[in-house]
C-alpha atoms as a PDB file:
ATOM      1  CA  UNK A   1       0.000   0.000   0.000  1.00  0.00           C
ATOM      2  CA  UNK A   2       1.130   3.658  -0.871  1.00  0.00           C
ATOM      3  CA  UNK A   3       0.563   6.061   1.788  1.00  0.00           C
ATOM      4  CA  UNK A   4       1.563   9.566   1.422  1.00  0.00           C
ATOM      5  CA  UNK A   5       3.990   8.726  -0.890  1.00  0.00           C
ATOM      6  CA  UNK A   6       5.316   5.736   1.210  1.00  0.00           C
ATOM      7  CA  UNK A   7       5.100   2.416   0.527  1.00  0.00           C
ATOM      8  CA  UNK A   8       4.003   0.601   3.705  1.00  0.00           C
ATOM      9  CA  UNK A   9       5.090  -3.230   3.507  1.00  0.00           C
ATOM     10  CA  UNK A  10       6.262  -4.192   7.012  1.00  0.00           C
ATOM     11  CA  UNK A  11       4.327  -3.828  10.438  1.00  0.00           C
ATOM     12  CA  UNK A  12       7.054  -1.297  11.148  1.00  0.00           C
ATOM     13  CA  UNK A  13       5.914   0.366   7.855  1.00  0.00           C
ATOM     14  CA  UNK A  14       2.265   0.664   8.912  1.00  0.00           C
ATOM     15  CA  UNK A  15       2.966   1.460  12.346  1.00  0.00           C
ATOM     16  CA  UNK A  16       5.710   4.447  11.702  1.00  0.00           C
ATOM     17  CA  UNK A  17       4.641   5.578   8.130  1.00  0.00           C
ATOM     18  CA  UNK A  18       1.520   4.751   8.132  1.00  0.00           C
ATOM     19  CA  UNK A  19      -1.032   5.036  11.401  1.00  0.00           C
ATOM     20  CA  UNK A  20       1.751   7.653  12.954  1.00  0.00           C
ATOM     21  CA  UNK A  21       1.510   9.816  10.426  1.00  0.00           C
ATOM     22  CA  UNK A  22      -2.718   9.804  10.428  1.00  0.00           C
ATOM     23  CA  UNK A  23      -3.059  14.115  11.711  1.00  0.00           C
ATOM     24  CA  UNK A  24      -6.734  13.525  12.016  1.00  0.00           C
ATOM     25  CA  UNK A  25      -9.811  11.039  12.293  1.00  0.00           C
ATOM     26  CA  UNK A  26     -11.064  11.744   8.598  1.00  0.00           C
ATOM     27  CA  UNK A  27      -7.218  11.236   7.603  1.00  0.00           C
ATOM     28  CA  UNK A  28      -7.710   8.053   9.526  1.00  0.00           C
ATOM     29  CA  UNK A  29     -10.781   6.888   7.948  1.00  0.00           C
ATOM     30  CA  UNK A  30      -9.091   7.538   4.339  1.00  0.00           C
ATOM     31  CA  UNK A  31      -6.080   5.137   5.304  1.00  0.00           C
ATOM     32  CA  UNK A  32      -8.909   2.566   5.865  1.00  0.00           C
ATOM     33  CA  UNK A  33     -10.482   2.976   2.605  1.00  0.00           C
ATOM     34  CA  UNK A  34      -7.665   2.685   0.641  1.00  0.00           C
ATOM     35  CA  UNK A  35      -6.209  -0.238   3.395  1.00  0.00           C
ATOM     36  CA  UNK A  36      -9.620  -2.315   2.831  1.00  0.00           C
ATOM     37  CA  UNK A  37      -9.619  -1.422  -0.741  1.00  0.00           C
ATOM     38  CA  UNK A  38      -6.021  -3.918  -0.550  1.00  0.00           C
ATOM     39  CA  UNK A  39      -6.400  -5.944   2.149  1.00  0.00           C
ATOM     40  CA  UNK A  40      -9.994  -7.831   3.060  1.00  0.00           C
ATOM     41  CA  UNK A  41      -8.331  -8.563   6.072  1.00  0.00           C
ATOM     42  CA  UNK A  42      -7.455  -4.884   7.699  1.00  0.00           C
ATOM     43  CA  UNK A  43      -9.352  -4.237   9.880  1.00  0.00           C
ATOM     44  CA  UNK A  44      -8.052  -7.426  12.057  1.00  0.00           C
ATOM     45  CA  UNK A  45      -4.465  -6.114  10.990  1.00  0.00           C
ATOM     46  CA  UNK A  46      -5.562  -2.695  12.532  1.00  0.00           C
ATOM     47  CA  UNK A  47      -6.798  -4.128  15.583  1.00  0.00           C
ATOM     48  CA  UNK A  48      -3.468  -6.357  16.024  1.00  0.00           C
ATOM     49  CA  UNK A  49      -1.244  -3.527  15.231  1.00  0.00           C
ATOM     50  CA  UNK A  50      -3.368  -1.082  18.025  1.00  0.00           C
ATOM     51  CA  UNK A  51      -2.061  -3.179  20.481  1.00  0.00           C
ATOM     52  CA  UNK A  52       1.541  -2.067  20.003  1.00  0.00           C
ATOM     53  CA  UNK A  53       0.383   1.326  21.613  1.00  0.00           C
ATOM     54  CA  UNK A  54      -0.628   2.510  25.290  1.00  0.00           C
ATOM     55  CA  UNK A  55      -4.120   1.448  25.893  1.00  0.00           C
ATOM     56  CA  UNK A  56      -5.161   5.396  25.193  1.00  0.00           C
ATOM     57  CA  UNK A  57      -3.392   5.228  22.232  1.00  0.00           C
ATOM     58  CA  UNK A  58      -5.027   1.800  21.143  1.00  0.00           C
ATOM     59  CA  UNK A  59      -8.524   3.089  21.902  1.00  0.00           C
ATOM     60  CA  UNK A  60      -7.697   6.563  19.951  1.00  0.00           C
ATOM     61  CA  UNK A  61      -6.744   3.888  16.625  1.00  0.00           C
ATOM     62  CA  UNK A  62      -9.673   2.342  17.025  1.00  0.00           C
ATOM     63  CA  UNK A  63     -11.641   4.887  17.181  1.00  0.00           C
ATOM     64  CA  UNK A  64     -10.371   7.089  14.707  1.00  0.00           C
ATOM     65  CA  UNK A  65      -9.370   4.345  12.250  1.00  0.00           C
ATOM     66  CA  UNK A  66     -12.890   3.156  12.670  1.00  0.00           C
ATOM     67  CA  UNK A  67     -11.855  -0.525  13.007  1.00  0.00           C
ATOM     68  CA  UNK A  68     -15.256  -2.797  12.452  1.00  0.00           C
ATOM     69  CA  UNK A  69     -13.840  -6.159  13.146  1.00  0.00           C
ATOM     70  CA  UNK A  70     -12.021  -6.992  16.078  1.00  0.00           C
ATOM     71  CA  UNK A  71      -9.593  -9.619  16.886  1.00  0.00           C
ATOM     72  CA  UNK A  72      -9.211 -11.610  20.660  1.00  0.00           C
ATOM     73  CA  UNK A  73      -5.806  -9.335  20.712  1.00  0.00           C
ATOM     74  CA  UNK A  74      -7.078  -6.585  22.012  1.00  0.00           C
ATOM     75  CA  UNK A  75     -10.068  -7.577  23.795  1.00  0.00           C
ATOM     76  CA  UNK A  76      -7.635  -9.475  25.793  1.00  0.00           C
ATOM     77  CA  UNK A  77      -5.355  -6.680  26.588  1.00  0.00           C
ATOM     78  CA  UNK A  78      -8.310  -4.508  27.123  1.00  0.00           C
ATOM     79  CA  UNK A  79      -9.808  -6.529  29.756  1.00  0.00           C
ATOM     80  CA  UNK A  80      -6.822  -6.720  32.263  1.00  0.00           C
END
């Protein structure tokens, strides 16, 4: 996937280049269409790669990302 002008292969990728660098929650919804447009599977990628942040943070990506489908990841983290 290209994101502003970066090609995001990696989890480090989507992490650093990608959901980092997301100013805003329509900025984040964009990175999902074009993310879900590529990937059938990215909103459980999302959800996975939330979990890398604080628990603020994961809930922000969530939220702003607008992740529908959620994987036992971060329920599990979320409930301790």
């Amino acid at each position: 996937m290209i994101w502003k002008g970066e090609k995001l292969v990696t989890i480090k990728d989507f992490l650093t280049k990608g959901i980092n660098r997301c100013d805003s929650q329509e900025e984040a919804k964009i990175f999902m269409q074009f993310y879900r447009a590529e990937n059938p599977r990215a909103d459980e990628n999302m959800d996975f790669m939330s979990c890398y942040y604080t628990t603020d943070e994961m809930m922000r990506i969530r939220a702003w990302f607008d992740i529908e489908k959620q994987i036992h990841t971060s329920h599990t983290l979320l409930a301790k």
